[in-house]
C-alpha atoms as a PDB file:
ATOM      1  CA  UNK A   1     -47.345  36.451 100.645  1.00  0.00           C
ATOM      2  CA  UNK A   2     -50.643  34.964 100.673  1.00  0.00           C
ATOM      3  CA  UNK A   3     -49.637  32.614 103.306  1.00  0.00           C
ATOM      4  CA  UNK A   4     -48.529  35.542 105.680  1.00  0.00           C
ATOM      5  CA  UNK A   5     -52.073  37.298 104.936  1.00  0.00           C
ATOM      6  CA  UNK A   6     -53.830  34.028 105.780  1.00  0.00           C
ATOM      7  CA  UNK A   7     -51.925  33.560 109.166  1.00  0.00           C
ATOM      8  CA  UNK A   8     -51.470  29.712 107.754  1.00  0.00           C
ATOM      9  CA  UNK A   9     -49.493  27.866 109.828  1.00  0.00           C
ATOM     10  CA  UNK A  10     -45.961  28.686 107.697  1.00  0.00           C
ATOM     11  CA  UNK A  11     -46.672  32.141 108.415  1.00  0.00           C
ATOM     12  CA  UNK A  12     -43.573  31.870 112.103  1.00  0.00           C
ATOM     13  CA  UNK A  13     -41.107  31.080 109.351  1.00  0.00           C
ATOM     14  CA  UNK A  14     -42.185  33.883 106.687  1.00  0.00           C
ATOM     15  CA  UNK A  15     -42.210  36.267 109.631  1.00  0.00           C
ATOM     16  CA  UNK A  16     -38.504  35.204 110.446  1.00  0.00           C
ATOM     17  CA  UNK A  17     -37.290  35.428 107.181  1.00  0.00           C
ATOM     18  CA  UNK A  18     -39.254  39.146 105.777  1.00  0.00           C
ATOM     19  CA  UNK A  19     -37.479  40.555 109.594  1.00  0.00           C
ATOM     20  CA  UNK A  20     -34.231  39.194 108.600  1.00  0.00           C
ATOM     21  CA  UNK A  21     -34.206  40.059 104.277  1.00  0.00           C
ATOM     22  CA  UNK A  22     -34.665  42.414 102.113  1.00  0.00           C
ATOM     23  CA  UNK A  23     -38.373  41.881 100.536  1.00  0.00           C
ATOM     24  CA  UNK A  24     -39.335  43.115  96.940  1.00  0.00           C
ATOM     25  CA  UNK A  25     -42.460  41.628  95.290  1.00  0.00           C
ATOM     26  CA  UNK A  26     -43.830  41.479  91.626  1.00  0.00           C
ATOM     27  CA  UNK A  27     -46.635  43.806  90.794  1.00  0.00           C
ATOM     28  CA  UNK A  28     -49.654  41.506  90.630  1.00  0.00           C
ATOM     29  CA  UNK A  29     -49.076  40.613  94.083  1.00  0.00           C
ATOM     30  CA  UNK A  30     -52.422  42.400  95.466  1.00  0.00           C
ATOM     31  CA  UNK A  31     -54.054  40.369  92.445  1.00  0.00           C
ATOM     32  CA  UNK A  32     -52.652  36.664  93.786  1.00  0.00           C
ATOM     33  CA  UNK A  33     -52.994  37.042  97.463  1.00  0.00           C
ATOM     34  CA  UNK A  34     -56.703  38.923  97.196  1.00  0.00           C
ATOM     35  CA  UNK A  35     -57.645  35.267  94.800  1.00  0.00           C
ATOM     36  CA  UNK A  36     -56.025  33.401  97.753  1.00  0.00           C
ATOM     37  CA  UNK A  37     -58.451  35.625 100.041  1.00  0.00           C
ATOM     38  CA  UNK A  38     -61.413  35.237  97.821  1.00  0.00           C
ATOM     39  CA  UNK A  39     -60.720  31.339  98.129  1.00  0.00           C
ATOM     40  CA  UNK A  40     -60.273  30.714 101.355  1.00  0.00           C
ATOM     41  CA  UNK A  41     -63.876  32.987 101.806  1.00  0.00           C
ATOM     42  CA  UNK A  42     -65.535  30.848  99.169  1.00  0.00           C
ATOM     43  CA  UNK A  43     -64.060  27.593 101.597  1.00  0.00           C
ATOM     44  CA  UNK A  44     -65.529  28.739 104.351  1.00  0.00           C
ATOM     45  CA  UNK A  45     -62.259  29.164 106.218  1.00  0.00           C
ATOM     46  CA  UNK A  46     -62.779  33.025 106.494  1.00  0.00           C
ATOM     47  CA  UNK A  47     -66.211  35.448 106.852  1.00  0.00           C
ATOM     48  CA  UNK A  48     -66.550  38.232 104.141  1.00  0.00           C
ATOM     49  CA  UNK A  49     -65.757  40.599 107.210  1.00  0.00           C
ATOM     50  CA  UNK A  50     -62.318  38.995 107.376  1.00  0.00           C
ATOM     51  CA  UNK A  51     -61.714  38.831 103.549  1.00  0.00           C
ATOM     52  CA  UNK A  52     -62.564  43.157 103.626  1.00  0.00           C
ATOM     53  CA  UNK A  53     -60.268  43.632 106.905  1.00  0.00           C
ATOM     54  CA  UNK A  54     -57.606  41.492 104.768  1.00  0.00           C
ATOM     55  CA  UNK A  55     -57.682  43.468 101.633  1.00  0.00           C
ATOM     56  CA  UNK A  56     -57.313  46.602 103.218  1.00  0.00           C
ATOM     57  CA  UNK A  57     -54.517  45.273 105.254  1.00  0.00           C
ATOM     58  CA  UNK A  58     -52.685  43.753 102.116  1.00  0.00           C
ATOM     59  CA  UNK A  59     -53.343  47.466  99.955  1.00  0.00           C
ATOM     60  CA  UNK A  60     -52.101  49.093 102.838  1.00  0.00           C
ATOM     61  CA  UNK A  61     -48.999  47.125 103.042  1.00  0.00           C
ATOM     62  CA  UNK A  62     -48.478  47.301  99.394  1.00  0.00           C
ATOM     63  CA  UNK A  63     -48.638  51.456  99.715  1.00  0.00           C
ATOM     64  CA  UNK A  64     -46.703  51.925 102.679  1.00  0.00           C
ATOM     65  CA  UNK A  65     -43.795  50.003 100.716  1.00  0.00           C
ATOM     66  CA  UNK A  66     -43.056  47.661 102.885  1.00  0.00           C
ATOM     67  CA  UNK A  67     -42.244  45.503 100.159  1.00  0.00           C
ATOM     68  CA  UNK A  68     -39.985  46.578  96.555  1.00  0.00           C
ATOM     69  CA  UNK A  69     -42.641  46.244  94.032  1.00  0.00           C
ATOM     70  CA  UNK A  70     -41.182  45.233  90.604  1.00  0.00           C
ATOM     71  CA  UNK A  71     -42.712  45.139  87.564  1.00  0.00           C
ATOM     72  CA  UNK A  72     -43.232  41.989  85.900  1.00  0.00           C
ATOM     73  CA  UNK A  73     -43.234  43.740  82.341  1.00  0.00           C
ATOM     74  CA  UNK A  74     -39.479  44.363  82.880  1.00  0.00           C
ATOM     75  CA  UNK A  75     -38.791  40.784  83.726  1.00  0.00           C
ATOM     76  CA  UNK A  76     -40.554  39.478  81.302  1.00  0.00           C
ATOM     77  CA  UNK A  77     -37.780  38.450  79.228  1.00  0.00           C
ATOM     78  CA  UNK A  78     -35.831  36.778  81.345  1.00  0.00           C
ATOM     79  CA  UNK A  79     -38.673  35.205  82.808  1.00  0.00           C
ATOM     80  CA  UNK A  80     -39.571  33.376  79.501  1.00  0.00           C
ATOM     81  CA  UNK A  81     -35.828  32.074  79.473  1.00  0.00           C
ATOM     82  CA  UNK A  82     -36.385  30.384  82.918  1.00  0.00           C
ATOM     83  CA  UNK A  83     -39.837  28.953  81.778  1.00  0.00           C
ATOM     84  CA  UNK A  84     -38.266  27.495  78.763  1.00  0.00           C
ATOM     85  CA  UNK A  85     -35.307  26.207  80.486  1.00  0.00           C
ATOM     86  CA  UNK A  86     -36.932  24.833  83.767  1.00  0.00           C
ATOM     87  CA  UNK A  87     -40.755  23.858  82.401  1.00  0.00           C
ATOM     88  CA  UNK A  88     -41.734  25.984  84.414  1.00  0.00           C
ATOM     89  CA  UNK A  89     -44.994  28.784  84.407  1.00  0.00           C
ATOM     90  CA  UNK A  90     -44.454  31.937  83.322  1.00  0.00           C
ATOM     91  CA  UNK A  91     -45.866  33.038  86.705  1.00  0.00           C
ATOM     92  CA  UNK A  92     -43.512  31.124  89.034  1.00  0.00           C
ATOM     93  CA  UNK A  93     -40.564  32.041  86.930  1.00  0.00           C
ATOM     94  CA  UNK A  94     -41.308  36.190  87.217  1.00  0.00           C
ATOM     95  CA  UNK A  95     -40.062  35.738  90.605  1.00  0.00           C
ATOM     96  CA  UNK A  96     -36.917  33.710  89.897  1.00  0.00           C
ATOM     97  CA  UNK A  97     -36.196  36.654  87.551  1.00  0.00           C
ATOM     98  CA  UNK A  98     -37.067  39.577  89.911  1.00  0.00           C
ATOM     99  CA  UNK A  99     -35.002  37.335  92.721  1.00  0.00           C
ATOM    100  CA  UNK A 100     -32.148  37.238  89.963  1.00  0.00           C
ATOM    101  CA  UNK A 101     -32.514  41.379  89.220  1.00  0.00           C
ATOM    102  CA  UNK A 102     -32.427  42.010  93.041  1.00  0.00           C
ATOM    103  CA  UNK A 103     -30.030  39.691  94.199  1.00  0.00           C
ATOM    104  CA  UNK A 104     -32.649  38.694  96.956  1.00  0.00           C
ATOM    105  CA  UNK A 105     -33.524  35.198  98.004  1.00  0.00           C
ATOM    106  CA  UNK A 106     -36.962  33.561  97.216  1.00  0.00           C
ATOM    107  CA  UNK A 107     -39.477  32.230  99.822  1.00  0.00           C
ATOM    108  CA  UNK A 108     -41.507  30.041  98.299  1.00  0.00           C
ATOM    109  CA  UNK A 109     -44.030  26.560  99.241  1.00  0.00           C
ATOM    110  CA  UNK A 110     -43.850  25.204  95.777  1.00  0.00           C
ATOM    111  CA  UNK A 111     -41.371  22.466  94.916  1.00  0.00           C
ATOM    112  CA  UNK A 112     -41.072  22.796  91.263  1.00  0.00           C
ATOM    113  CA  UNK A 113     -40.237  26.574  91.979  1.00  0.00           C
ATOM    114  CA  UNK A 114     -37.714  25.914  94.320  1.00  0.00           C
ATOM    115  CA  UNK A 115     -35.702  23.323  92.531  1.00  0.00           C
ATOM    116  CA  UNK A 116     -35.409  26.098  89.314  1.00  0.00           C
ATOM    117  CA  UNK A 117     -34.381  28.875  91.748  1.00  0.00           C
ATOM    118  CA  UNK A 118     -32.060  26.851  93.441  1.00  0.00           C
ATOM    119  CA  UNK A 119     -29.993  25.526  90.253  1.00  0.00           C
ATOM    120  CA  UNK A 120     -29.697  29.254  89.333  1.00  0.00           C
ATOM    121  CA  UNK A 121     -28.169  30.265  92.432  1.00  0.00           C
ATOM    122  CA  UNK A 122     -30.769  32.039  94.222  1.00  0.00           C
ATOM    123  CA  UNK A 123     -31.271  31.148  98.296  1.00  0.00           C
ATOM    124  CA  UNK A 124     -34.321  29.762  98.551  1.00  0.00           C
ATOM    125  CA  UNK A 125     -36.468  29.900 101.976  1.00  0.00           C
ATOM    126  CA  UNK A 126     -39.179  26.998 102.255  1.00  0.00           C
ATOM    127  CA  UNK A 127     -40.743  24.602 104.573  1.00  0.00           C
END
């Protein structure tokens, strides 16, 4: 998500794949992509201008539902299971479970992530 936000260079493919899924998120989302704003301001990559125009347009997307939001407290659980099983953060395995619970596939940059997701089934989308 952050990557779509931050128009970086991946952000062709994620537009392909969010026209062509269905697209559910985890409820800290507006929490992980406004740090990836806040880090690509304290970079220098973007002016505090851009960093405001981007939060608005991430809350706005976030309340006009364009994405599912899930709640990570209710995949909790499961979550833990795939940490334990795959070594894996807690974090990166809340989305394996909500991709599990919604029978969606799971676009993700990170390796480690992919690999887990992939050996329980899920589609994965990546670079």
């Amino acid at each position: 998500m952050a990557a779509f936000f931050l128009n970086e260079e991946s952000r062709p493919r994620i537009e392909t794949v969010l026209a062509s899924d269905t697209t559910s998120t985890l409820d800290f989302a507006l929490v992980e992509v406004l740090n990836a704003v806040w880090k690509s301001y304290i970079a220098n990559k973007i002016t505090q201008t851009q960093a405001r125009f981007l939060q608005e347009e991430i809350e706005r997307s976030l309340n006009e539902e364009i994405f599912e939001i899930l709640r990570s407290w209710d995949l909790s659980s499961r979550a833990l299971q795939l940490s334990i099983k795959h070594n894996l953060a807690i974090y990166d395995s809340l989305f394996i479970a909500a991709c599990l619970r919604t029978h969606n596939s799971l676009l993700t940059l990170d390796g480690q992530q992919k690999q887990a997701a992939q050996s329980e089934g899920i589609k994965v989308h990546s670079e």
